[in-house]
C-alpha atoms as a PDB file:
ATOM      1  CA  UNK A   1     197.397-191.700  37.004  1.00  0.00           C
ATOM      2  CA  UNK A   2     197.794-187.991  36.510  1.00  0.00           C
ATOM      3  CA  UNK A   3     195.384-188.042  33.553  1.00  0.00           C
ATOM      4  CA  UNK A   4     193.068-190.008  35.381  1.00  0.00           C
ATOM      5  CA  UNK A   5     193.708-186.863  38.046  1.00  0.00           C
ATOM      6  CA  UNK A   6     193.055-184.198  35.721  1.00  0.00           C
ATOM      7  CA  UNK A   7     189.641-186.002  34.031  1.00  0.00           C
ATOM      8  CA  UNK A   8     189.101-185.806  37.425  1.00  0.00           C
ATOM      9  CA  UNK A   9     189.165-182.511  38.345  1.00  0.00           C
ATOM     10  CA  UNK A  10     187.593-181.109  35.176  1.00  0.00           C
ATOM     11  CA  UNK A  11     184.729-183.346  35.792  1.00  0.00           C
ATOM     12  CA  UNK A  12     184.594-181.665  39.032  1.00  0.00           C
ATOM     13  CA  UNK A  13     184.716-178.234  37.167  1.00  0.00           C
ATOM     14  CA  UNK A  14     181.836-178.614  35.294  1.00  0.00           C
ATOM     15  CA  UNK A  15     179.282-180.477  37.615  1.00  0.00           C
ATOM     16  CA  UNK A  16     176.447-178.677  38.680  1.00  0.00           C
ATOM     17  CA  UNK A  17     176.820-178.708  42.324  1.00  0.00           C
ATOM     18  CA  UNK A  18     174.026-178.090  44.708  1.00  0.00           C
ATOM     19  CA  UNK A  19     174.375-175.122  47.792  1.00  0.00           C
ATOM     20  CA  UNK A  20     174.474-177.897  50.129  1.00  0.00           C
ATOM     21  CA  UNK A  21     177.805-179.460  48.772  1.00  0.00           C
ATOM     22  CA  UNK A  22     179.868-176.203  47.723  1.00  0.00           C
ATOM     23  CA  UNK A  23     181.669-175.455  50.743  1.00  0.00           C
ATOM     24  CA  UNK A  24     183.253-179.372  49.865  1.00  0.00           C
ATOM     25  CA  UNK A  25     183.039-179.229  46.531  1.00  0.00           C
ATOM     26  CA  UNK A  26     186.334-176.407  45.807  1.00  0.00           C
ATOM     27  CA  UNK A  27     188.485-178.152  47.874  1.00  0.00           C
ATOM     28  CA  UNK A  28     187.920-181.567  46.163  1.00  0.00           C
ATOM     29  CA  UNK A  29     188.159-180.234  42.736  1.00  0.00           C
ATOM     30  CA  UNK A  30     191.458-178.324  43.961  1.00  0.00           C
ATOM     31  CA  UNK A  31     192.904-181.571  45.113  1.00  0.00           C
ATOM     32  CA  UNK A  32     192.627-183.703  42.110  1.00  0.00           C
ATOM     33  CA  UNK A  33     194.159-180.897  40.076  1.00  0.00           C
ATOM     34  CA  UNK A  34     197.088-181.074  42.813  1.00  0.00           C
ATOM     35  CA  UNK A  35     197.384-184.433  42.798  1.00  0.00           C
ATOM     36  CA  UNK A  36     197.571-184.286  39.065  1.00  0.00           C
ATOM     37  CA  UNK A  37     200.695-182.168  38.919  1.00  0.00           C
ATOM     38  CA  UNK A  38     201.923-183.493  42.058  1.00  0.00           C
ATOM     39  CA  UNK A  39     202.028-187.029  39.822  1.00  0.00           C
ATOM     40  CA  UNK A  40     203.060-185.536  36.060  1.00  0.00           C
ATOM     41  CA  UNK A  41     206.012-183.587  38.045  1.00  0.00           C
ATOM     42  CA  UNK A  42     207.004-187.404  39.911  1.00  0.00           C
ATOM     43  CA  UNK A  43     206.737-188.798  36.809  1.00  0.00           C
ATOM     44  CA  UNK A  44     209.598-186.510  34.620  1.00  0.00           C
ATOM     45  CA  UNK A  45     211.997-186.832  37.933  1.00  0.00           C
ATOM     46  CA  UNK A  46     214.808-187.380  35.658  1.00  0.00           C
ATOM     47  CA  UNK A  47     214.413-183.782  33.994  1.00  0.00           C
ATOM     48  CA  UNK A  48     213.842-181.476  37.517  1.00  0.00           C
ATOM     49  CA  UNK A  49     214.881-183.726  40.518  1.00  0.00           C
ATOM     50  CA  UNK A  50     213.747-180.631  42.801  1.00  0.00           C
ATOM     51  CA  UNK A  51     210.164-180.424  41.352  1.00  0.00           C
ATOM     52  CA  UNK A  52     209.718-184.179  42.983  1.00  0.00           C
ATOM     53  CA  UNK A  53     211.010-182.730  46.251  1.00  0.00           C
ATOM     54  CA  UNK A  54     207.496-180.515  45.939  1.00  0.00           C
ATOM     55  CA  UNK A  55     205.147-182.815  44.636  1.00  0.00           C
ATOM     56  CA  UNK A  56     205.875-185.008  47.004  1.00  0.00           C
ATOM     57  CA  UNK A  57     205.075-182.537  49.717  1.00  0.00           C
ATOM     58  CA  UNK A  58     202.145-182.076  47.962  1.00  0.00           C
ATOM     59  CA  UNK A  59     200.296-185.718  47.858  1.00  0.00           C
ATOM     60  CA  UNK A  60     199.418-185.969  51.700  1.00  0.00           C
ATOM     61  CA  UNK A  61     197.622-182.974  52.492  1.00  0.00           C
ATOM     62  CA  UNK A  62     195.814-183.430  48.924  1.00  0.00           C
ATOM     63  CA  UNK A  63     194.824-186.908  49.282  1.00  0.00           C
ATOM     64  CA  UNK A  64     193.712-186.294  53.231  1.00  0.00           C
ATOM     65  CA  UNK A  65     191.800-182.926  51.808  1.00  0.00           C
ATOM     66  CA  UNK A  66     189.948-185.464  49.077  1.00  0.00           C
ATOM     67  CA  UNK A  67     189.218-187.774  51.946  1.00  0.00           C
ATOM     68  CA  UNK A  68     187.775-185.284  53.949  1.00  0.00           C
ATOM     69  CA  UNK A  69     185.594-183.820  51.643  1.00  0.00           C
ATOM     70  CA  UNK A  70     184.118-187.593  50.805  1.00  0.00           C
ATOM     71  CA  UNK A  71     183.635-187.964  54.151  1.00  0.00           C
ATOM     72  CA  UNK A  72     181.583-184.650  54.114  1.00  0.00           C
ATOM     73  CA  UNK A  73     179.598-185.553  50.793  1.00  0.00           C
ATOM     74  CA  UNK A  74     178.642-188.767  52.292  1.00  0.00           C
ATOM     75  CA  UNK A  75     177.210-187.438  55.269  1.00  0.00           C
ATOM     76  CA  UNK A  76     175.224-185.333  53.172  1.00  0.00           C
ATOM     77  CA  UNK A  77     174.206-187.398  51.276  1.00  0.00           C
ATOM     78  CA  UNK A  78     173.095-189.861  54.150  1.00  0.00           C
ATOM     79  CA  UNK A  79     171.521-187.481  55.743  1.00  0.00           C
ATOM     80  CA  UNK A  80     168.996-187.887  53.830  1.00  0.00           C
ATOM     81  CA  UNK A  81     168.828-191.420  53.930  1.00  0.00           C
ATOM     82  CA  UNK A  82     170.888-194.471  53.066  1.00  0.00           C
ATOM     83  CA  UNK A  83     171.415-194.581  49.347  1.00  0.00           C
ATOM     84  CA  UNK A  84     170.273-198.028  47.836  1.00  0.00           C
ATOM     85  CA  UNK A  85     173.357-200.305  46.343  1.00  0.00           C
ATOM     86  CA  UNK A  86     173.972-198.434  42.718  1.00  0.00           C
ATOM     87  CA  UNK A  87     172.234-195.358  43.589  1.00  0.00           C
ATOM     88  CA  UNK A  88     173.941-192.083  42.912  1.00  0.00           C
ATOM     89  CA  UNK A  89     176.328-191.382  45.921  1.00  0.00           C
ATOM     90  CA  UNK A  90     176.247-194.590  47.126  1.00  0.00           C
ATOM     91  CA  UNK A  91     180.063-195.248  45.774  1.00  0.00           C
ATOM     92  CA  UNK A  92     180.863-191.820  47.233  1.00  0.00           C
ATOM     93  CA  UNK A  93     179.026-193.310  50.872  1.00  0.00           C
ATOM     94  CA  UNK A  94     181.118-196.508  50.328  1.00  0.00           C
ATOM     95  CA  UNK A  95     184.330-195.027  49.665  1.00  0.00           C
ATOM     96  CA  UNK A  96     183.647-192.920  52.831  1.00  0.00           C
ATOM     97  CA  UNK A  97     183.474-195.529  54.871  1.00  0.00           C
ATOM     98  CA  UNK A  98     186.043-197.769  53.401  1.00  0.00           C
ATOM     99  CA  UNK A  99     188.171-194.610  54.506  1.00  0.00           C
ATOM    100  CA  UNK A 100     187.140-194.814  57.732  1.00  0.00           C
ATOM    101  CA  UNK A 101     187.806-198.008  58.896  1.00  0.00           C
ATOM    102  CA  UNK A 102     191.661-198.038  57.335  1.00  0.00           C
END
């Protein structure tokens, strides 16, 4: 899970992101690098107890900041119209509202 985190984030680092999505962009790639950590740190709990006390602290305001920013990309991107089923950002629309109604 935390490598899936980390292709994650360094994805994020090197797409080309237009103006309209920057201000959400940061924050996303920020919180998949957390997460990331967050879950290497969980997962060597036998060697540094203490770190897990942090990580753990860590995962909710990450994973709410990653929802929050989908939510913002999808409204973006639906504001200029409904993306088509495969489309790109229509999984980032879906996932937004899959978010929404949990």
């Amino acid at each position: 899970l935390g490598a899936s985190y980390t292709a994650i984030a360094k994805d994020l680092a090197n797409a080309h992101v237009p103006p309209a999505l920057s201000r959400t962009h940061l924050p996303l790639m920020q919180s998949f690098d957390s997460l990331a950590r967050a879950t290497r740190l969980v997962a060597n709990y036998e060697e540094d107890p203490i770190a897990v006390l942090g990580a753990l602290a860590i995962y909710q305001p990450a994973s709410t900041t990653i929802v929050e920013a989908f939510n913002d990309l999808a409204a973006t991107i639906l504001a200029g119209g409904e993306p088509a089923a495969g489309a790109a950002g229509s999984l980032i629309v879906s996932f937004a509202r899959s978010s929404q109604t949990q």
